[in-house]
PDB file of N, CA and C in Angstrom:
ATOM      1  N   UNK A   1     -22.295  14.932  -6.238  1.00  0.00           N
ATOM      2  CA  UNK A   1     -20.885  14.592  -6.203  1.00  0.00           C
ATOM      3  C   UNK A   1     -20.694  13.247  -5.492  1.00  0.00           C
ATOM      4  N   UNK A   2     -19.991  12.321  -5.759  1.00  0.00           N
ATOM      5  CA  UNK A   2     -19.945  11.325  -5.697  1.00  0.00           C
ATOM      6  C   UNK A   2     -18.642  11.085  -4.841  1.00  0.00           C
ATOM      7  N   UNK A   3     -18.583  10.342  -3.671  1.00  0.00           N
ATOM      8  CA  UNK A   3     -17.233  10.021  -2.414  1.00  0.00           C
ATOM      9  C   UNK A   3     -16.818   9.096  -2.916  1.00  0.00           C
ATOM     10  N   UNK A   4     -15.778   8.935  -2.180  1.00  0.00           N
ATOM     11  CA  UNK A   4     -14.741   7.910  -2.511  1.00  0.00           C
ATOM     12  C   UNK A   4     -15.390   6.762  -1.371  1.00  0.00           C
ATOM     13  N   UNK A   5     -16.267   5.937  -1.624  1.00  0.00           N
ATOM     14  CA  UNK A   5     -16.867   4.789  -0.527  1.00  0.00           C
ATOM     15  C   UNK A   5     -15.830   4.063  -0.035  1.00  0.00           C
ATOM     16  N   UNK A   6     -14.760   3.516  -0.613  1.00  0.00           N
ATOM     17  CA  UNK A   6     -14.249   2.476  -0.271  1.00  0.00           C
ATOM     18  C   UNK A   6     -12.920   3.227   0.147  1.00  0.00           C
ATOM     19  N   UNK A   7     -12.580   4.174   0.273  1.00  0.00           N
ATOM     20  CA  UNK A   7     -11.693   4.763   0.716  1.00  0.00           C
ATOM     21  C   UNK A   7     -12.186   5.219   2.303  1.00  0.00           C
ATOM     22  N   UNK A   8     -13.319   5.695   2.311  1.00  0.00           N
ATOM     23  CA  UNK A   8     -14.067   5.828   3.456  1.00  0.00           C
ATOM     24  C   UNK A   8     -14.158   4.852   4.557  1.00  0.00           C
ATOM     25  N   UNK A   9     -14.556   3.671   3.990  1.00  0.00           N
ATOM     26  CA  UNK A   9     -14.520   2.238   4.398  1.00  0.00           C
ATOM     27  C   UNK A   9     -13.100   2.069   5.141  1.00  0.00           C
ATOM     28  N   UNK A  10     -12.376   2.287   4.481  1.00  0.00           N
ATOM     29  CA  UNK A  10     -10.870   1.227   4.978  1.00  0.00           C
ATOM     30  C   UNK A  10     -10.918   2.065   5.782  1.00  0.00           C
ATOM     31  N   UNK A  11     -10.166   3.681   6.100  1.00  0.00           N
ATOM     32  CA  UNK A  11     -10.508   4.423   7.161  1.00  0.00           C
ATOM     33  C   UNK A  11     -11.276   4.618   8.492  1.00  0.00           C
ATOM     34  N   UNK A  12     -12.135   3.983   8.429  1.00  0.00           N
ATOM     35  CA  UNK A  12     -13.588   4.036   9.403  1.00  0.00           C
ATOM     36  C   UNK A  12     -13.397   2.499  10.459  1.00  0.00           C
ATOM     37  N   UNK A  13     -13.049   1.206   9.008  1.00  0.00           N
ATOM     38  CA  UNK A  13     -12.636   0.568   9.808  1.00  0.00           C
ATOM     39  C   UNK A  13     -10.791   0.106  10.118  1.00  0.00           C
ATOM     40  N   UNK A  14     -10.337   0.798   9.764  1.00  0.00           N
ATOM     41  CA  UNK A  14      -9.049   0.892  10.473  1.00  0.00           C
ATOM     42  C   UNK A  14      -8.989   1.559  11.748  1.00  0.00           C
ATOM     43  N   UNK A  15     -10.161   2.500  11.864  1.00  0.00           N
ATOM     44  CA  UNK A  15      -9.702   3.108  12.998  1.00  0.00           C
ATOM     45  C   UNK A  15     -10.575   2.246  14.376  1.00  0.00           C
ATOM     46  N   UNK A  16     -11.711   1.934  13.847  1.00  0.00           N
ATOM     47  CA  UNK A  16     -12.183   0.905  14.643  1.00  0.00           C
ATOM     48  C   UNK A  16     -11.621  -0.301  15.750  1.00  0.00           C
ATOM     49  N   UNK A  17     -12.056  -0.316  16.631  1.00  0.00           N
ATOM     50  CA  UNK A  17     -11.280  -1.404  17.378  1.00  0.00           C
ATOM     51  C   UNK A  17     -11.993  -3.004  17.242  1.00  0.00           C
ATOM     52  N   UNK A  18     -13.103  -3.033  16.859  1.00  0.00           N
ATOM     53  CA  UNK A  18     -14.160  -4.681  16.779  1.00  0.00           C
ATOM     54  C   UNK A  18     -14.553  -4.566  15.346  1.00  0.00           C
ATOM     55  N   UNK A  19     -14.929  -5.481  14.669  1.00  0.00           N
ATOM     56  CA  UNK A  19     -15.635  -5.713  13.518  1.00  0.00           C
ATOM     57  C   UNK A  19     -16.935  -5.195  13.542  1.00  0.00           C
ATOM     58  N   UNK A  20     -17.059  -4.310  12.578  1.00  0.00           N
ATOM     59  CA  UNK A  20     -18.869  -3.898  12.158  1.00  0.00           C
ATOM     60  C   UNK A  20     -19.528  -4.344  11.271  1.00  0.00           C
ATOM     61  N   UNK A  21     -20.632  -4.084  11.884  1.00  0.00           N
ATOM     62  CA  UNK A  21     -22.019  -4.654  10.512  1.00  0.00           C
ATOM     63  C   UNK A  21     -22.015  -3.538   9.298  1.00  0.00           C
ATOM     64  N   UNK A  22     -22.833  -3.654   8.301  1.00  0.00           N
ATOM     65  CA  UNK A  22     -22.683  -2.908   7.244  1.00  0.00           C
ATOM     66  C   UNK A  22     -23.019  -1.755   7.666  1.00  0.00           C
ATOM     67  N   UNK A  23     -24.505  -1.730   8.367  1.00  0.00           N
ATOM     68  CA  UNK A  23     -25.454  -0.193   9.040  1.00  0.00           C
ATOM     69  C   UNK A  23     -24.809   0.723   9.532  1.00  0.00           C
ATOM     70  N   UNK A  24     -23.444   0.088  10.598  1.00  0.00           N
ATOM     71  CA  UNK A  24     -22.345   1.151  11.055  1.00  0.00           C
ATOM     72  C   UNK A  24     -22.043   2.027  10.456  1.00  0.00           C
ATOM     73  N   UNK A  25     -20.808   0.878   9.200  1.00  0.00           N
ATOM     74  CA  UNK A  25     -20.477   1.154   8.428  1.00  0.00           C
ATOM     75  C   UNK A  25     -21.162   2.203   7.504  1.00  0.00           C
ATOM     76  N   UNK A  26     -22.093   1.972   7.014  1.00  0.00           N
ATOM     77  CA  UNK A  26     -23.139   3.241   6.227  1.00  0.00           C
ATOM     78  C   UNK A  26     -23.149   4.463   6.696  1.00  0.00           C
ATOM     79  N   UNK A  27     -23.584   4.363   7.846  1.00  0.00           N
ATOM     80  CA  UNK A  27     -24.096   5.663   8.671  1.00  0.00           C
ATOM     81  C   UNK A  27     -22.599   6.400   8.861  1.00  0.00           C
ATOM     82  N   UNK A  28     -21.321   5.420   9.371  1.00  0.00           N
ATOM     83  CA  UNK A  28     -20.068   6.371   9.347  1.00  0.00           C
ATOM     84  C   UNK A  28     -19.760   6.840   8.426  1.00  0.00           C
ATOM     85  N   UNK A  29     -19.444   6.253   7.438  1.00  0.00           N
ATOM     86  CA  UNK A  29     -19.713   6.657   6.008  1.00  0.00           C
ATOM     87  C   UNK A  29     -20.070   7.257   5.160  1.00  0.00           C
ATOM     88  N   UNK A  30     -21.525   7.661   5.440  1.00  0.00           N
ATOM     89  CA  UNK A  30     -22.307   8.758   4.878  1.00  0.00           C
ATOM     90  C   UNK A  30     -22.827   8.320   3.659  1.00  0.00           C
ATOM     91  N   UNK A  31     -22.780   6.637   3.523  1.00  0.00           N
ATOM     92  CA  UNK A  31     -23.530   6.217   2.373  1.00  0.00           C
ATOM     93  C   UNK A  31     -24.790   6.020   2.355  1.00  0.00           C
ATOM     94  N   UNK A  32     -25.497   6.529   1.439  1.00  0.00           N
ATOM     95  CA  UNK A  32     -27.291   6.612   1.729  1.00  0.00           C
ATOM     96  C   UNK A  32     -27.911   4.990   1.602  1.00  0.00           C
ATOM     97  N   UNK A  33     -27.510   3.955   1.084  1.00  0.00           N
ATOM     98  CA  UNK A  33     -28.134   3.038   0.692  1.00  0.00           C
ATOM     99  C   UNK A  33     -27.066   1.691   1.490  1.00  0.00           C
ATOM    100  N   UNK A  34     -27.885   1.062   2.287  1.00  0.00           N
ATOM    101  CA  UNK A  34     -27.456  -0.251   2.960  1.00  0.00           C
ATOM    102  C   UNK A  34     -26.383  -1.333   1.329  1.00  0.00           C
ATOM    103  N   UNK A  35     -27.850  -1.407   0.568  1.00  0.00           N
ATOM    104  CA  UNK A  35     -26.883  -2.551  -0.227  1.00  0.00           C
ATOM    105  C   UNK A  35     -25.693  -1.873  -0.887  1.00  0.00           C
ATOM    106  N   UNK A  36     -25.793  -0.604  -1.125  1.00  0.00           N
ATOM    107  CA  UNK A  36     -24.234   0.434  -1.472  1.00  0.00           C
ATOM    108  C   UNK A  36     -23.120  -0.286  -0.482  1.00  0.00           C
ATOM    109  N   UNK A  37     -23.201  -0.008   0.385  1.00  0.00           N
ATOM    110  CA  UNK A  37     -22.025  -0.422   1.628  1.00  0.00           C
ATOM    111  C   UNK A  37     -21.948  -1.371   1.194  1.00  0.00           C
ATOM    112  N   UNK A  38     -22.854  -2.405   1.611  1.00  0.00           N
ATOM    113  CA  UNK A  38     -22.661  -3.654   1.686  1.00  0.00           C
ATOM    114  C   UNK A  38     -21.715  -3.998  -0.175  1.00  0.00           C
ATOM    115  N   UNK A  39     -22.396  -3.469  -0.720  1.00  0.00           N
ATOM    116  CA  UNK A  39     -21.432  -3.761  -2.316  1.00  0.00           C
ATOM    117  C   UNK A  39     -20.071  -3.334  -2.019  1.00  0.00           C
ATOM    118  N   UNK A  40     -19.459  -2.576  -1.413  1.00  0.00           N
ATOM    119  CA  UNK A  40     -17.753  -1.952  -1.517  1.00  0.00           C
ATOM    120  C   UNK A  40     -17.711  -2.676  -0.656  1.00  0.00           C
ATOM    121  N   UNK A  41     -18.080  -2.733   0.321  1.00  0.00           N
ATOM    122  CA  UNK A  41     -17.179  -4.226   1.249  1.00  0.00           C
ATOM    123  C   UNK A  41     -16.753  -5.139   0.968  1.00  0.00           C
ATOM    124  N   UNK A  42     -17.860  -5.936   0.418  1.00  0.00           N
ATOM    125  CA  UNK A  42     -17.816  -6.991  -0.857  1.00  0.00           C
ATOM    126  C   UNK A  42     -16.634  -6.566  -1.219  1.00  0.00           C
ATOM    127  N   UNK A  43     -16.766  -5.484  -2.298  1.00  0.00           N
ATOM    128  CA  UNK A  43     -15.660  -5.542  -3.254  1.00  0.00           C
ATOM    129  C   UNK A  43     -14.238  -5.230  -2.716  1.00  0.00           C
ATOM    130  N   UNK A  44     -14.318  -4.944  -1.244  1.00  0.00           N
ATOM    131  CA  UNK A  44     -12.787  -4.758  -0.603  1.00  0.00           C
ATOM    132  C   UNK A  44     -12.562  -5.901   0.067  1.00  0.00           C
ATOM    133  N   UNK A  45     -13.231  -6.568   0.069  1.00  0.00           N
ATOM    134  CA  UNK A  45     -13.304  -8.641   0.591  1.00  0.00           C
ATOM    135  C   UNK A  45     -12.528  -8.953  -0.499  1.00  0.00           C
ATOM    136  N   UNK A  46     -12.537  -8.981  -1.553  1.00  0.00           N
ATOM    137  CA  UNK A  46     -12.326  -9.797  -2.501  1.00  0.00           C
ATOM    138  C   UNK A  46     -11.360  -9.320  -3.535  1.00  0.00           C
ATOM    139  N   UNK A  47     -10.533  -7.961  -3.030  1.00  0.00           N
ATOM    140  CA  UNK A  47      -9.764  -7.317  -2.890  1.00  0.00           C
ATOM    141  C   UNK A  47      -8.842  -7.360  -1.777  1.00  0.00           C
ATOM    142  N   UNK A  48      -9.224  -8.389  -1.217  1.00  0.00           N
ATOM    143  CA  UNK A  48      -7.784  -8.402  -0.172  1.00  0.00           C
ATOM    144  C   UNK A  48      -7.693  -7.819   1.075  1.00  0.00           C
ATOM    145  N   UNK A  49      -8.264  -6.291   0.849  1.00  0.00           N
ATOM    146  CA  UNK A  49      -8.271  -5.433   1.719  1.00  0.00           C
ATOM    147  C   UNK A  49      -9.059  -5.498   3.439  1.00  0.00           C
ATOM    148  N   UNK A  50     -10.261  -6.420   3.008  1.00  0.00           N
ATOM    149  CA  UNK A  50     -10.813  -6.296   4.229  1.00  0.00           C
ATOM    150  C   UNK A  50     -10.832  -7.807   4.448  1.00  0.00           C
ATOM    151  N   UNK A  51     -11.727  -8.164   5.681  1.00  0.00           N
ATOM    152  CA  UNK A  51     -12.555  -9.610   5.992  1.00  0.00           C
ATOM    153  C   UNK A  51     -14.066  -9.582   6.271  1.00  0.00           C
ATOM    154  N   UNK A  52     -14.605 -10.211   5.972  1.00  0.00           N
ATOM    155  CA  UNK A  52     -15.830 -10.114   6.551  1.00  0.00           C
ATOM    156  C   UNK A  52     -16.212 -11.925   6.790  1.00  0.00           C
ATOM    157  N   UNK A  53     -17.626 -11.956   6.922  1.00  0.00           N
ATOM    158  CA  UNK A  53     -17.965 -12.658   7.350  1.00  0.00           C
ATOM    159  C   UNK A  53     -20.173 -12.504   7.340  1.00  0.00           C
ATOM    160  N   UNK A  54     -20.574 -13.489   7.053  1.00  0.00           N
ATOM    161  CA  UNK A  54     -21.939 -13.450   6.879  1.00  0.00           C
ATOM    162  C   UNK A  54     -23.015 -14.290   7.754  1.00  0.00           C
ATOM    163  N   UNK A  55     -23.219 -13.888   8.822  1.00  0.00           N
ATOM    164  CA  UNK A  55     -24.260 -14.382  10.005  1.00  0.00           C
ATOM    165  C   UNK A  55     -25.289 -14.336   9.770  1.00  0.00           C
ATOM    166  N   UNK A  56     -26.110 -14.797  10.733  1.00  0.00           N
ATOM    167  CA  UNK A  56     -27.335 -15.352  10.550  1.00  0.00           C
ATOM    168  C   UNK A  56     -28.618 -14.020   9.613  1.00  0.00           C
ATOM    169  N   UNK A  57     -27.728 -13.106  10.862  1.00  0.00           N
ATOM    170  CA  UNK A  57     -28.007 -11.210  10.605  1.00  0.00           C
ATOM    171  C   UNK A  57     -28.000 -10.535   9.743  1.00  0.00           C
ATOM    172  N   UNK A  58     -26.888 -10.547   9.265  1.00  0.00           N
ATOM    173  CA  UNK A  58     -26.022  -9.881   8.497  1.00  0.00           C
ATOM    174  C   UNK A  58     -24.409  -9.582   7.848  1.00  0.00           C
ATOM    175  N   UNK A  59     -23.651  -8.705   7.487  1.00  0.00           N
ATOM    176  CA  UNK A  59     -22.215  -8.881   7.263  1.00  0.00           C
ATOM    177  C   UNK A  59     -21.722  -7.991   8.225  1.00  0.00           C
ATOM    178  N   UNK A  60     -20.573  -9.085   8.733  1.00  0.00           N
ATOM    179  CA  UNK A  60     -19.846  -7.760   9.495  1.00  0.00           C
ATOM    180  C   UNK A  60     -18.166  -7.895   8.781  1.00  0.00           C
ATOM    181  N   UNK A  61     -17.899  -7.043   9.157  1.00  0.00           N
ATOM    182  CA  UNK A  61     -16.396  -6.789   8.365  1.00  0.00           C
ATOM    183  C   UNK A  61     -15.365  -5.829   9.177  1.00  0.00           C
ATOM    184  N   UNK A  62     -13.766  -6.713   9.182  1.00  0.00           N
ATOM    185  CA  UNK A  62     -12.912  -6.124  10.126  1.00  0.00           C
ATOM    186  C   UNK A  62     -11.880  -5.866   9.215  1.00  0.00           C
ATOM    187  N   UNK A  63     -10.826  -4.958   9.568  1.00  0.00           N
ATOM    188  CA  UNK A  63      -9.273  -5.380   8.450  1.00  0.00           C
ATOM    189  C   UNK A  63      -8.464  -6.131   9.310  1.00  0.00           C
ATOM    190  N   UNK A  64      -8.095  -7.279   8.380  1.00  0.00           N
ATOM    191  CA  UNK A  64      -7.202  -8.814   9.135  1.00  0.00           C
ATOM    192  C   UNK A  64      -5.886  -7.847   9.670  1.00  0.00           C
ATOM    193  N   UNK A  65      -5.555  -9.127  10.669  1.00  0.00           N
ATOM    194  CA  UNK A  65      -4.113  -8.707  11.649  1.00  0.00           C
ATOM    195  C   UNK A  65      -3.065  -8.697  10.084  1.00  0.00           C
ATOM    196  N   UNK A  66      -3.125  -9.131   9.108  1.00  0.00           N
ATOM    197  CA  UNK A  66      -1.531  -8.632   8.194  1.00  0.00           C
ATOM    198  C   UNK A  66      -1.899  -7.678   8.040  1.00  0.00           C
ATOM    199  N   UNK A  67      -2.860  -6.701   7.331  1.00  0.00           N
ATOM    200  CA  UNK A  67      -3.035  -6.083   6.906  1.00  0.00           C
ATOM    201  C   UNK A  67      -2.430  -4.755   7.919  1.00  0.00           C
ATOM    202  N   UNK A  68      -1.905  -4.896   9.612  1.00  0.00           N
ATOM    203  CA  UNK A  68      -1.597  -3.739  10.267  1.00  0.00           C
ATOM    204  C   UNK A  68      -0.131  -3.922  10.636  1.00  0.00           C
ATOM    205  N   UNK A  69       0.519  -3.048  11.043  1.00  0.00           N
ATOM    206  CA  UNK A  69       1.855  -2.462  10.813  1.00  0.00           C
ATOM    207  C   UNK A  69       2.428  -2.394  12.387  1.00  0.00           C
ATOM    208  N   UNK A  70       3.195  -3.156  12.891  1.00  0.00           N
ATOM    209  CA  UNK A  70       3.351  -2.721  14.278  1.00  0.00           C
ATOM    210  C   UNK A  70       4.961  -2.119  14.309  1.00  0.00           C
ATOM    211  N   UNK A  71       4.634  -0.412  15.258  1.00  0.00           N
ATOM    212  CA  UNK A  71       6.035   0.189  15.228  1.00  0.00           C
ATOM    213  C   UNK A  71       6.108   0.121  16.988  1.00  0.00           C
ATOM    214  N   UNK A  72       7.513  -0.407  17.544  1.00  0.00           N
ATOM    215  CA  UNK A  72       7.588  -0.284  18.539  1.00  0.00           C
ATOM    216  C   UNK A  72       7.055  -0.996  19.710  1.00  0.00           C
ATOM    217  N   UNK A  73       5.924  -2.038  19.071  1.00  0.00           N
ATOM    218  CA  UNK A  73       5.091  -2.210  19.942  1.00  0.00           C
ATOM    219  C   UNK A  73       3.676  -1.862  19.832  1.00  0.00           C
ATOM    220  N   UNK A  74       3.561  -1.061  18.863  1.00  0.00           N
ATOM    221  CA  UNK A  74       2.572  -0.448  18.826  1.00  0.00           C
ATOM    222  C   UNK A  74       1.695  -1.097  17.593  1.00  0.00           C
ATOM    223  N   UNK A  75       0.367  -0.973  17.517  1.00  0.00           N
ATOM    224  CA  UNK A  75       0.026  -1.299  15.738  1.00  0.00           C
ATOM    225  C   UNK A  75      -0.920  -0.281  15.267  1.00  0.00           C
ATOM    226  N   UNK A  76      -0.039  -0.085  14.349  1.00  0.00           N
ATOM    227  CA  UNK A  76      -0.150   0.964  12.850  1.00  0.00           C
ATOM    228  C   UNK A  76      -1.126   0.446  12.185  1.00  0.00           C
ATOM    229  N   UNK A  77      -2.603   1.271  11.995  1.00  0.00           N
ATOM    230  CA  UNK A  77      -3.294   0.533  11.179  1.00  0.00           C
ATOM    231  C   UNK A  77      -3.095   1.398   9.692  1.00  0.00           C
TER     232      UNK A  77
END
C-alpha cells in the first residue's frame, strides 16, 4: 500500500521548527528510499509548497514564512 509522501512531507515539516535534510525527512516519514524523499521534495519545491536549498552535503528543506498563517500573534503553520 502506497502513502501519501508528500502529504507526509508538508506535515512533518510544518511542524518542525529548523530546516531538514532529506534523511530526517525519510526516516519521519517512513519512506524506505533516500532518493524517494529527496524526489517529493523536489517536486513540492517546484510546487511552491516548500524551499529547499542544496549544500555542499546535501538538501535541506523548510516551508517559507508566506506559506504560514499568523492568528493573534501566533503562527499557524
Amino acid at each position: 500500500m502506497r502513502t501519501d509522501y508528500k502529504k507526509a512531507i508538508l506535515q512533518f515539516l510544518k511542524e518542525s521548527t529548523q530546516p531538514m535534510d532529506v534523511e530526517k525527512i525519510r526516516v519521519a516519514c517512513k519512506i524506505g528510499n533516500w532518493q524517494t524523499a529527496l524526489k517529493h521534495c523536489l517536486e513540492l519545491q517546484i510546487e511552491g509548497k516548500i524551499q529547499g536549498i542544496k549544500s555542499s552535503k546535501s538538501w535541506t528543506f523548510w516551508i517559507p514564512p508566506s506559506n504560514n498563517k499568523t492568528t493573534r500573534g501566533k503562527t499557524v503553520l
